[in-house]
N, C-alpha and C. Protein backbone atom coordinates (compact mmCIF):
# COMPACT_ATOMS: atom_id res chain seq x y z
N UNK A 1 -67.45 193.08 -54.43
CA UNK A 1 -67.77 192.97 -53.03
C UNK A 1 -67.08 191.74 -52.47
N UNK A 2 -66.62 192.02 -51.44
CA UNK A 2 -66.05 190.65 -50.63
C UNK A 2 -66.66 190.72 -49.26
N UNK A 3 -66.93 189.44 -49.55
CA UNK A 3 -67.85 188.51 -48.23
C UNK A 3 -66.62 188.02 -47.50
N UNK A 4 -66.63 188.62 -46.23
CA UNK A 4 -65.76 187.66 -45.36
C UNK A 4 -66.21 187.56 -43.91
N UNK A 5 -65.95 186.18 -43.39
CA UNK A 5 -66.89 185.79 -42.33
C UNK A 5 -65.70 185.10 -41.36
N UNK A 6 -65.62 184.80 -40.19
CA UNK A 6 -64.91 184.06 -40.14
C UNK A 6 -65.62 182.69 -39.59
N UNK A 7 -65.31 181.59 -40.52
CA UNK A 7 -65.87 180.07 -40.31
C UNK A 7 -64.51 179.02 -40.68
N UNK A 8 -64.79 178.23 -40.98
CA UNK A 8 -64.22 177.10 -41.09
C UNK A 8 -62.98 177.00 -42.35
N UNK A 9 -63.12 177.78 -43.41
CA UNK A 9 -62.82 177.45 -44.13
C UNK A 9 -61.60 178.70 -44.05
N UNK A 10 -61.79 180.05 -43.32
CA UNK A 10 -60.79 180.63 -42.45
C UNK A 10 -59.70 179.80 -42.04
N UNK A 11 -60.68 179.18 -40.83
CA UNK A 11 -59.78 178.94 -39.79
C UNK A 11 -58.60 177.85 -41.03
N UNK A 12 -59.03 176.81 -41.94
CA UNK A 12 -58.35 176.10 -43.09
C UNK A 12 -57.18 176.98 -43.29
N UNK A 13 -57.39 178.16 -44.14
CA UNK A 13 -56.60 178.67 -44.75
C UNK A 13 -55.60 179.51 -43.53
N UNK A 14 -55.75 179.66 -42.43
CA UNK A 14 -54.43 179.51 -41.51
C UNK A 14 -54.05 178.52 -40.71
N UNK A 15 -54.35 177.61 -41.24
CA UNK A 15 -53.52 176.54 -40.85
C UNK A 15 -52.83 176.33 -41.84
N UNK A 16 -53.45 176.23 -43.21
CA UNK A 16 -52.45 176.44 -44.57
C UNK A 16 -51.52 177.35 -44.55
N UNK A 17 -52.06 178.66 -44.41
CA UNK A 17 -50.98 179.52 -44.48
C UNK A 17 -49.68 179.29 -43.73
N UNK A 18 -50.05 178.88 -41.99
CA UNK A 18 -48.91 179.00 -41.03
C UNK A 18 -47.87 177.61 -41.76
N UNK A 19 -48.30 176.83 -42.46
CA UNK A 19 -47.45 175.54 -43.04
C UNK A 19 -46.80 176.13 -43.89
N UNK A 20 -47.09 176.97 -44.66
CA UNK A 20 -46.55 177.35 -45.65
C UNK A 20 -45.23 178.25 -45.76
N UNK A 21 -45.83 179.20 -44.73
CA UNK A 21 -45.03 180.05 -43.91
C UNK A 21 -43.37 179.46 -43.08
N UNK A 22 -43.96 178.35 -43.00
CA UNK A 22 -42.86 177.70 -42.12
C UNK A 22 -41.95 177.28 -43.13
N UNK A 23 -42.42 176.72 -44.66
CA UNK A 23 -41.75 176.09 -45.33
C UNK A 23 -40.95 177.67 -45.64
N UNK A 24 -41.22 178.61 -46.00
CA UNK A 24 -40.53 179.73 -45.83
C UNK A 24 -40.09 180.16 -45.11
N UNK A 25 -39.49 180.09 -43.90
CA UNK A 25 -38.89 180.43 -42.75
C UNK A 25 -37.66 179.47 -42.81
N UNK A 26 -38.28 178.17 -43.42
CA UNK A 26 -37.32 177.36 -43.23
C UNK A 26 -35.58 177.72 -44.21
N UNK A 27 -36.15 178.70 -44.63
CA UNK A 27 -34.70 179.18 -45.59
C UNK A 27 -33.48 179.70 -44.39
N UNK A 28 -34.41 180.34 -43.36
CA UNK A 28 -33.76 181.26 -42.79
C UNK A 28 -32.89 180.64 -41.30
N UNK A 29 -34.02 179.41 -41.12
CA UNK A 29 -33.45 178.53 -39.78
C UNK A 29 -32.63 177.29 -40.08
N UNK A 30 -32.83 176.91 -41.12
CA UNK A 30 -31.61 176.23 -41.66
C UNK A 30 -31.63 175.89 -43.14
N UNK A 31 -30.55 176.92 -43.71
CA UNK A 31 -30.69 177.25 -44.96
C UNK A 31 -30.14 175.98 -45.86
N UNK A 32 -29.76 174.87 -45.69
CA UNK A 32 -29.01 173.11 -45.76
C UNK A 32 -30.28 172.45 -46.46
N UNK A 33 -31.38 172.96 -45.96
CA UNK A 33 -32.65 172.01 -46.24
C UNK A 33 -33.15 172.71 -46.77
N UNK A 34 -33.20 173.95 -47.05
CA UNK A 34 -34.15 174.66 -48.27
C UNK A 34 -33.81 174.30 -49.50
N UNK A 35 -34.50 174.81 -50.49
CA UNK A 35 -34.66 174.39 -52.27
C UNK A 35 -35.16 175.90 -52.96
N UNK A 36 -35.11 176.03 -53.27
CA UNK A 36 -34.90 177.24 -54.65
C UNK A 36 -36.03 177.07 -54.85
N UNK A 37 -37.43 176.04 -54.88
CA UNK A 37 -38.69 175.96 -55.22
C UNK A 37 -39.82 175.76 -54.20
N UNK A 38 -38.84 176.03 -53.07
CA UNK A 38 -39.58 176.39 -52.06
C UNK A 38 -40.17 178.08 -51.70
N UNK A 39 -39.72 178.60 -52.85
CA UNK A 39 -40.25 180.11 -52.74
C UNK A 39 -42.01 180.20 -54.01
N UNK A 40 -41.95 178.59 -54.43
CA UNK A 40 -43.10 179.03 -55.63
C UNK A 40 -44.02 178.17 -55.03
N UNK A 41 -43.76 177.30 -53.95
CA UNK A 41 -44.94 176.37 -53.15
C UNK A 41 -45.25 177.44 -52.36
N UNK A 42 -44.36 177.95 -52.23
CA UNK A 42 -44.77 179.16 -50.81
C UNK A 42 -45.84 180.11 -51.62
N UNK A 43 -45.48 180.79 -52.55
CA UNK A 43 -46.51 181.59 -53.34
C UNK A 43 -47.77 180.82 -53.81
N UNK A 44 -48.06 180.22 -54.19
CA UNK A 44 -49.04 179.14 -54.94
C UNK A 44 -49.90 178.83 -53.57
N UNK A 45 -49.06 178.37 -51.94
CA UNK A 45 -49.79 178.16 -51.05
C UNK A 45 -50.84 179.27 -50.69
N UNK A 46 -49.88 180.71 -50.32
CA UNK A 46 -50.34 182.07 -50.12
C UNK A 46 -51.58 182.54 -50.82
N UNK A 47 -51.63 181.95 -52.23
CA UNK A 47 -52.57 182.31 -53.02
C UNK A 47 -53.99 181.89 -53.04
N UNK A 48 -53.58 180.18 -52.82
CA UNK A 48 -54.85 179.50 -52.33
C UNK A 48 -55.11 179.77 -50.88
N UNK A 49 -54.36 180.43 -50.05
CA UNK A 49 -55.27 180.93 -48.89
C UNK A 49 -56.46 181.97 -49.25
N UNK A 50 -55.52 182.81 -49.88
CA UNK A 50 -56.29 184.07 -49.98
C UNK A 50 -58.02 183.84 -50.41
N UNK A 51 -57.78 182.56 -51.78
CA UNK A 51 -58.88 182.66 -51.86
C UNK A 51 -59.99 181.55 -51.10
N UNK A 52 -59.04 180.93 -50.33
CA UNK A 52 -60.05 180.55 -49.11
C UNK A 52 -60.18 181.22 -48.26
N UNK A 53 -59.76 182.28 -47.63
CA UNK A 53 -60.89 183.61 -47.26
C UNK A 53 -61.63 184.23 -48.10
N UNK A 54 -61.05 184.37 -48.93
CA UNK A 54 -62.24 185.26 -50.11
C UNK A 54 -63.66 184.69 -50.24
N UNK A 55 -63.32 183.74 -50.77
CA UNK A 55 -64.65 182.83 -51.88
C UNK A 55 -64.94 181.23 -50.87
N UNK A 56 -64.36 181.47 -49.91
CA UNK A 56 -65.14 180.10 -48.45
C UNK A 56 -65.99 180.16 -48.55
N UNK A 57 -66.56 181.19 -48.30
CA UNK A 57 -68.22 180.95 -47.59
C UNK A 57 -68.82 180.67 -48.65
N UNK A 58 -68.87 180.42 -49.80
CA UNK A 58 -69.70 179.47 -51.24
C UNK A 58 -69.52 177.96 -50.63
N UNK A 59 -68.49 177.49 -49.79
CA UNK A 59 -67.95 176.18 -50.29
C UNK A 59 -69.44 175.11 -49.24
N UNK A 60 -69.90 174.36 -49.71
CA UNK A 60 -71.06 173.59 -49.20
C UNK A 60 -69.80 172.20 -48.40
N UNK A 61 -70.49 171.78 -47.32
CA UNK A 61 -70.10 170.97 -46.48
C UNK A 61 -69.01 169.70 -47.33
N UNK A 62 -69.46 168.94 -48.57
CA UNK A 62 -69.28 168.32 -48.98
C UNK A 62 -67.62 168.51 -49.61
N UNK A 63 -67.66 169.80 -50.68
CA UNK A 63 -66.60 170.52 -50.68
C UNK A 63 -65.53 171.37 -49.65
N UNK A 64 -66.24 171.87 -48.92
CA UNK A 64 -65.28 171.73 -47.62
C UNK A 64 -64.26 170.94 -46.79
N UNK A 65 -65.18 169.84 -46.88
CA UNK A 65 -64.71 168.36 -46.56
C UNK A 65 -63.65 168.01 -47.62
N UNK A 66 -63.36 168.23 -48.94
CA UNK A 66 -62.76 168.26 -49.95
C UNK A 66 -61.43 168.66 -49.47
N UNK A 67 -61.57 169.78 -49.34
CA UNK A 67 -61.09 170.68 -48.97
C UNK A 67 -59.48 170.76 -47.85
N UNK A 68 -60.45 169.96 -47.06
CA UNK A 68 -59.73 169.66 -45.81
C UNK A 68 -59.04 168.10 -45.81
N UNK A 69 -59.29 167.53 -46.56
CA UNK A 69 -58.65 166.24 -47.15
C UNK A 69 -57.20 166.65 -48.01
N UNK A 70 -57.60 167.40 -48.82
CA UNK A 70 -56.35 168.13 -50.08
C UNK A 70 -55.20 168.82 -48.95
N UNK A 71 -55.56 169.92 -47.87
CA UNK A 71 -54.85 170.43 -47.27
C UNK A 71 -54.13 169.81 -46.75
N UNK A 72 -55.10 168.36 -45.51
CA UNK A 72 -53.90 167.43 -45.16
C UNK A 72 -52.80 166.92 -45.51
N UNK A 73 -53.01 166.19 -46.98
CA UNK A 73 -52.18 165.56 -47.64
C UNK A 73 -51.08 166.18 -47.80
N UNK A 74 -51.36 167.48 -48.17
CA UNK A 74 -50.07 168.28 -48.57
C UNK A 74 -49.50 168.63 -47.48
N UNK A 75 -50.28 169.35 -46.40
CA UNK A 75 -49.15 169.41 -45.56
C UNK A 75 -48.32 168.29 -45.14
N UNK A 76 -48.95 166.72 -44.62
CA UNK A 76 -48.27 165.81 -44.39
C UNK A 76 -46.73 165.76 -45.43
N UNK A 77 -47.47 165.42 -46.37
CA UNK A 77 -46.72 165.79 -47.58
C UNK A 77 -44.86 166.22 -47.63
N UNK A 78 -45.51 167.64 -47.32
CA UNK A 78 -44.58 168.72 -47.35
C UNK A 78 -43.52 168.30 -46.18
N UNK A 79 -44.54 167.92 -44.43
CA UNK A 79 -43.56 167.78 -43.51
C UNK A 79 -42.21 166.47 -43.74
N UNK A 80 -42.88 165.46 -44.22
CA UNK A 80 -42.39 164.21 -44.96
C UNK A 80 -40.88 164.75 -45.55
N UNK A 81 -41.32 165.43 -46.37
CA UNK A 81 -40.63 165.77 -47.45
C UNK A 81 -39.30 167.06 -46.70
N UNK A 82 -40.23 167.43 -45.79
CA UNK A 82 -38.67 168.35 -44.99
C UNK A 82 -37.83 167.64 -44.13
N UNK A 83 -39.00 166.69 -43.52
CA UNK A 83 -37.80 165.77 -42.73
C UNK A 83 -37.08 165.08 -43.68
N UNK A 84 -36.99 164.22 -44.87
CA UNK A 84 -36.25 164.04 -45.68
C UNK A 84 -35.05 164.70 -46.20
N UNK A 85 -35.55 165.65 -46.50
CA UNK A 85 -34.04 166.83 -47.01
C UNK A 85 -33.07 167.18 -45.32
N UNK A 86 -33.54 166.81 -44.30
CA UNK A 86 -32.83 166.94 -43.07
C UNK A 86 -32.68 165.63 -42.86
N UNK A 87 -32.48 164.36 -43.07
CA UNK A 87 -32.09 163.20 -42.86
C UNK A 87 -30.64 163.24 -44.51
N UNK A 88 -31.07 163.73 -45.57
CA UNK A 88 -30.07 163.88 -46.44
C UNK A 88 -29.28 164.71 -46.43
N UNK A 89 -29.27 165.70 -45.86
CA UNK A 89 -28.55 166.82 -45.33
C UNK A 89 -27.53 166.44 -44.63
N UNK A 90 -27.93 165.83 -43.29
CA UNK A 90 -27.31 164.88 -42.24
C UNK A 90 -26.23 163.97 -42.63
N UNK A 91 -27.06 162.92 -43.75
CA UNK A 91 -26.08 162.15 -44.18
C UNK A 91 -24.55 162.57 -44.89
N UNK A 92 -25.16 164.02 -45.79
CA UNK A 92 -24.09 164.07 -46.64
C UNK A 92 -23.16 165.14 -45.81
N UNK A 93 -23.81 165.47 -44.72
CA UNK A 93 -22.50 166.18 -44.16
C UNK A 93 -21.54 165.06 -42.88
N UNK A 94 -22.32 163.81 -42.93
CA UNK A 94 -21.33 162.60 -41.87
C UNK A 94 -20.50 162.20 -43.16
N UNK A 95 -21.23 162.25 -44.40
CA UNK A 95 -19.92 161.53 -45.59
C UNK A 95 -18.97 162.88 -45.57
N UNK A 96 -19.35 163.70 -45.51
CA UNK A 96 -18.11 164.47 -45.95
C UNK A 96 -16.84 164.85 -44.77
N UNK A 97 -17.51 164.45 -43.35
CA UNK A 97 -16.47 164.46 -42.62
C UNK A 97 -15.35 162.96 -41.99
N UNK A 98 -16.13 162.03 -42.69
CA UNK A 98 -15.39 160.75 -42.74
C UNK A 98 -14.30 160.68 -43.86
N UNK A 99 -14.38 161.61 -45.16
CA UNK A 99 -13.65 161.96 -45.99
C UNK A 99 -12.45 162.73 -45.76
């Protein structure tokens, strides 16, 4: 049986998802800054959505709160980490045309 409601821990897992999503899109809008292991964060993200719709409504305030701490980080994380590969991207294509 699956319990699904929509609360908080929903609304979590699309905001996760749409981050995740993006890091996957990002192959397609500029393929310079993607990585080859951006297709297994993408899966691994997808997965832990799922089961934060699935199995949310168990999660007690405390863990929720958990919850929503872990998500931040990573997404921050992740955005960090894309603007990076587009600041190195950048660079190595001004070295290669000064060459």
């Amino acid at each position: 049986m699956i319990n699904f409601s929509f609360g908080p821990n929903t609304i979590l897992a699309l905001i996760l998802g749409s981050g995740v999503m993006i890091l996957y899109l990002l192959r397609i809008v500029k393929p310079e800054v993607a990585r080859e292991e951006d297709i297994f964060f993408t899966t691994i993200g997808l997965l832990y959505c799922g089961i934060l719709i699935v199995h949310g409504w168990r999660l007690d305030p405390i863990l929720l709160f958990s919850q929503v701490l872990i998500i931040t980080a990573v997404l921050v994380a992740g955005w960090e980490n894309i603007r990076l590969r587009g600041l190195i991207a950048s660079i190595s294509k001004l070295k290669k045309k000064d060459k």
